[in-house]
Protein backbone atom coordinates (compact mmCIF):
# COMPACT_ATOMS: atom_id res chain seq x y z
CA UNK A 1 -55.37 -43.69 -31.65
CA UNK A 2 -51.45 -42.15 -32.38
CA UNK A 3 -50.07 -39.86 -30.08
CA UNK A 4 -48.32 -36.82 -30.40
CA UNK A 5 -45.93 -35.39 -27.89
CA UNK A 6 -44.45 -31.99 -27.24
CA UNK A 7 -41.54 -30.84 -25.34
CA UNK A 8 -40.04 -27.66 -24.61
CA UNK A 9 -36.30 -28.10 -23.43
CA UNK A 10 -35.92 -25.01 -20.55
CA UNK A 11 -36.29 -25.55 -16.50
CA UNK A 12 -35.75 -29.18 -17.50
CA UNK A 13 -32.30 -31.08 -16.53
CA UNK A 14 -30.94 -33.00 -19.17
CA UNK A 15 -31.36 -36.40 -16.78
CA UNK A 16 -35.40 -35.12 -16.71
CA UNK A 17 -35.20 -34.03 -20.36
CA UNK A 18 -34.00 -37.83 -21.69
CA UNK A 19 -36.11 -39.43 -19.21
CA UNK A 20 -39.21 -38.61 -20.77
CA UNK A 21 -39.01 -39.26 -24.30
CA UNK A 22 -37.11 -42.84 -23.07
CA UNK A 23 -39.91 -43.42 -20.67
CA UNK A 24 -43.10 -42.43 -23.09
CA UNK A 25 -41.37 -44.62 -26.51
CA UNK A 26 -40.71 -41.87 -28.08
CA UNK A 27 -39.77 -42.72 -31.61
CA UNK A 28 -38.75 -39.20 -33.10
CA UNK A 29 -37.91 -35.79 -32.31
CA UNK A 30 -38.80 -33.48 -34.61
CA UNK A 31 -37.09 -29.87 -33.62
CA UNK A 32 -38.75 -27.17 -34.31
CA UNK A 33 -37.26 -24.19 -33.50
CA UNK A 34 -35.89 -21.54 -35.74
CA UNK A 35 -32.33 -21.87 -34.02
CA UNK A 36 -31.21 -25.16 -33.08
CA UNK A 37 -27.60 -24.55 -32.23
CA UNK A 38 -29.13 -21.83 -29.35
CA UNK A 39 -26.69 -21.71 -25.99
CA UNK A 40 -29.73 -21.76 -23.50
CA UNK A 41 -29.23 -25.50 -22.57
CA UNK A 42 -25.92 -27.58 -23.75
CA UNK A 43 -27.93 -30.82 -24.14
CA UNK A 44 -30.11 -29.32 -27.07
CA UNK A 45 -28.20 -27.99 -29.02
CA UNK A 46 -27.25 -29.05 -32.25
CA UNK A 47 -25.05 -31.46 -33.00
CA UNK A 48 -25.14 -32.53 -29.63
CA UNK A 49 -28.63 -33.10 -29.26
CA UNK A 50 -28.73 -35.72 -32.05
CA UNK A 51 -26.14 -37.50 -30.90
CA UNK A 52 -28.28 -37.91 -27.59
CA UNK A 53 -30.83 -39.33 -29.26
CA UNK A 54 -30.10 -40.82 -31.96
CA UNK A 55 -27.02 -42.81 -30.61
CA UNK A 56 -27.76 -43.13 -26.73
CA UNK A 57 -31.46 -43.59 -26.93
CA UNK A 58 -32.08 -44.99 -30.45
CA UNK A 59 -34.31 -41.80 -31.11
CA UNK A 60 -34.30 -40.14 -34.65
CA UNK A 61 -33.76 -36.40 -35.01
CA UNK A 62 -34.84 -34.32 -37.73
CA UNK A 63 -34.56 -30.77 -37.74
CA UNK A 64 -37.43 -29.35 -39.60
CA UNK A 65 -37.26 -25.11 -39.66
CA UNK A 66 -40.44 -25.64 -42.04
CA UNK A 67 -42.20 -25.51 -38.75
CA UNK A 68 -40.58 -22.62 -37.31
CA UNK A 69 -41.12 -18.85 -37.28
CA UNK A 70 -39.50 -16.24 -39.62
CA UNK A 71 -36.74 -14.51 -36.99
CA UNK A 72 -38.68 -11.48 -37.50
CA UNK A 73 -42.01 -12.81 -36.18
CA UNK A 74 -40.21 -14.74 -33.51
CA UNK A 75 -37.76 -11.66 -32.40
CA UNK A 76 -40.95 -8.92 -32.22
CA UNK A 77 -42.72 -11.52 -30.02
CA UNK A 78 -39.74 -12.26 -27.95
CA UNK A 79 -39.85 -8.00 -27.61
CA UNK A 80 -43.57 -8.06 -26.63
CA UNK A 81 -44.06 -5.70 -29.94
CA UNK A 82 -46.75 -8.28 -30.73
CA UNK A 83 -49.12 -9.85 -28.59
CA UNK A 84 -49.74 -13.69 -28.73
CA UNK A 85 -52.56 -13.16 -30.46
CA UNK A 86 -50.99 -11.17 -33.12
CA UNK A 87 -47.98 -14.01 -32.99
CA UNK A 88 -50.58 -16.57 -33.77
CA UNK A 89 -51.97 -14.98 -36.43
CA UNK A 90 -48.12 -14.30 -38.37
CA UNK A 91 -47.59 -17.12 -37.95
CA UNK A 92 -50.85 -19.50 -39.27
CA UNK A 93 -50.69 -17.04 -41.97
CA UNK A 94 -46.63 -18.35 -42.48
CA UNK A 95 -47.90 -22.03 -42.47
CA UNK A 96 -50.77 -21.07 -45.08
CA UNK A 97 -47.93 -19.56 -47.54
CA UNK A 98 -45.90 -22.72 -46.60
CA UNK A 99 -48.72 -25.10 -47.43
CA UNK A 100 -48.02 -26.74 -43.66
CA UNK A 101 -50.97 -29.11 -43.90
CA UNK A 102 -49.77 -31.00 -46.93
CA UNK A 103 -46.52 -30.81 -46.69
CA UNK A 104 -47.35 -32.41 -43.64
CA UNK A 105 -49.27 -35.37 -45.50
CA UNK A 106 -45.94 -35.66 -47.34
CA UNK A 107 -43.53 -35.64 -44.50
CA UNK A 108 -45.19 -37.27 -41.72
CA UNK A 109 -48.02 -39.11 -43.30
CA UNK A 110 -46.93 -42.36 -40.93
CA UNK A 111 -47.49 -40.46 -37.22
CA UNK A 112 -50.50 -42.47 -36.89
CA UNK A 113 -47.89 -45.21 -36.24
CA UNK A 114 -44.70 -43.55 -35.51
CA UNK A 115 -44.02 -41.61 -31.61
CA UNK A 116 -43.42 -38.11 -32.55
CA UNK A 117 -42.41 -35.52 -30.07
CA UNK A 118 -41.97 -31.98 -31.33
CA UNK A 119 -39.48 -30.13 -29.54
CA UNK A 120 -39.09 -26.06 -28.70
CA UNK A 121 -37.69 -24.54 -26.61
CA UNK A 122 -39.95 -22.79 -23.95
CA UNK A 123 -41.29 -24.91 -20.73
CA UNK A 124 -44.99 -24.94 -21.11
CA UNK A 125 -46.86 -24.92 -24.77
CA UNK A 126 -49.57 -22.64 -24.06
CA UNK A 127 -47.23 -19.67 -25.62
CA UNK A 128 -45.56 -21.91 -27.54
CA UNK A 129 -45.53 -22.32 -31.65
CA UNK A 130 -45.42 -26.01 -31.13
CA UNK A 131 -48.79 -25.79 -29.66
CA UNK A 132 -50.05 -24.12 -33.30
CA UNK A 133 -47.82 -26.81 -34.93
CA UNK A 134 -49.52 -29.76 -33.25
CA UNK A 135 -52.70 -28.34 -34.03
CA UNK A 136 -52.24 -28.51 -37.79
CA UNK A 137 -51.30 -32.16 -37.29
CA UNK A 138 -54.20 -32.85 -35.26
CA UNK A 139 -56.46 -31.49 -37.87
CA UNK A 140 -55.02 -33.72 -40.44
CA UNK A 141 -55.15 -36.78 -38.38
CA UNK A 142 -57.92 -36.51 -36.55
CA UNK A 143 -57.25 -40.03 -33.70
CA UNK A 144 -54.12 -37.86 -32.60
CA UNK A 145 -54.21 -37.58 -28.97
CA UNK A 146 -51.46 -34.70 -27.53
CA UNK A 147 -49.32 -34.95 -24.53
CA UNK A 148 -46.86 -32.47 -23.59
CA UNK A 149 -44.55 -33.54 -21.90
């Protein structure tokens, strides 16, 4: 059985952040937020984030916005115009139009064997598009167990 991990990046130190994609093997980090070069936390944001990894921890880093929200879906839920519910629907309605679950054959078709973490940026993934992202994977390869981290 592969595993999947997800991480969101705020409340966490950078020390605390690190430690637990070293400490579970993570192999890759796969961010998937709209905005990588945000300012809420120095460590993950881009470029600096990949140089974390990929340098100091031997972790690759892809950037993959294929996952993400369009701003306006993400900025009206930010605004509580739309509920979760309503940001859920948007947005598995976005992945449909993007064809999410093949490209997803195509692109990570070897995370039966390879760590993956996807990253966001808030704490918990109950609210969290990388909870809807993990799903799709998870219905593709069915052995994928989930940890958030």
């Amino acid at each position: 059985m592969g595993e999947l991990y997800t991480i969101g990046f705020t409340q966490k130190t950078a020390r605390k952040f690190f430690s637990l994609l070293k400490n579970n093997n993570v192999d890759a980090v796969i961010d998937i937020r709209l905005n990588n070069t945000s300012q809420l936390a120095g460590f993950s944001k881009y470029p600096d984030i990949e140089y974390f990894l990929n340098d100091l921890l031997n972790i690759k880093y892809v950037h993959d916005p294929e996952f993400s929200p369009t701003e306006n879906i993400l900025k009206e839920f930010k605004e509580k115009k739309i509920s979760w519910n309503e940001y859920t629907k948007r947005f598995n309605e976005l992945m449909a139009q993007r064809n999410i679950e093949q490209y997803i054959q195509e692109k990570y078709n070897d995370c039966q064997n390879i760590k993956y973490c996807l990253l966001c940026s808030e704490n918990e993934p109950e609210q969290c598009h990388r909870s809807l992202v993990s799903g799709y994977f998870c219905k593709i390869y069915k052995q994928l167990k989930v940890i958030n981290l």
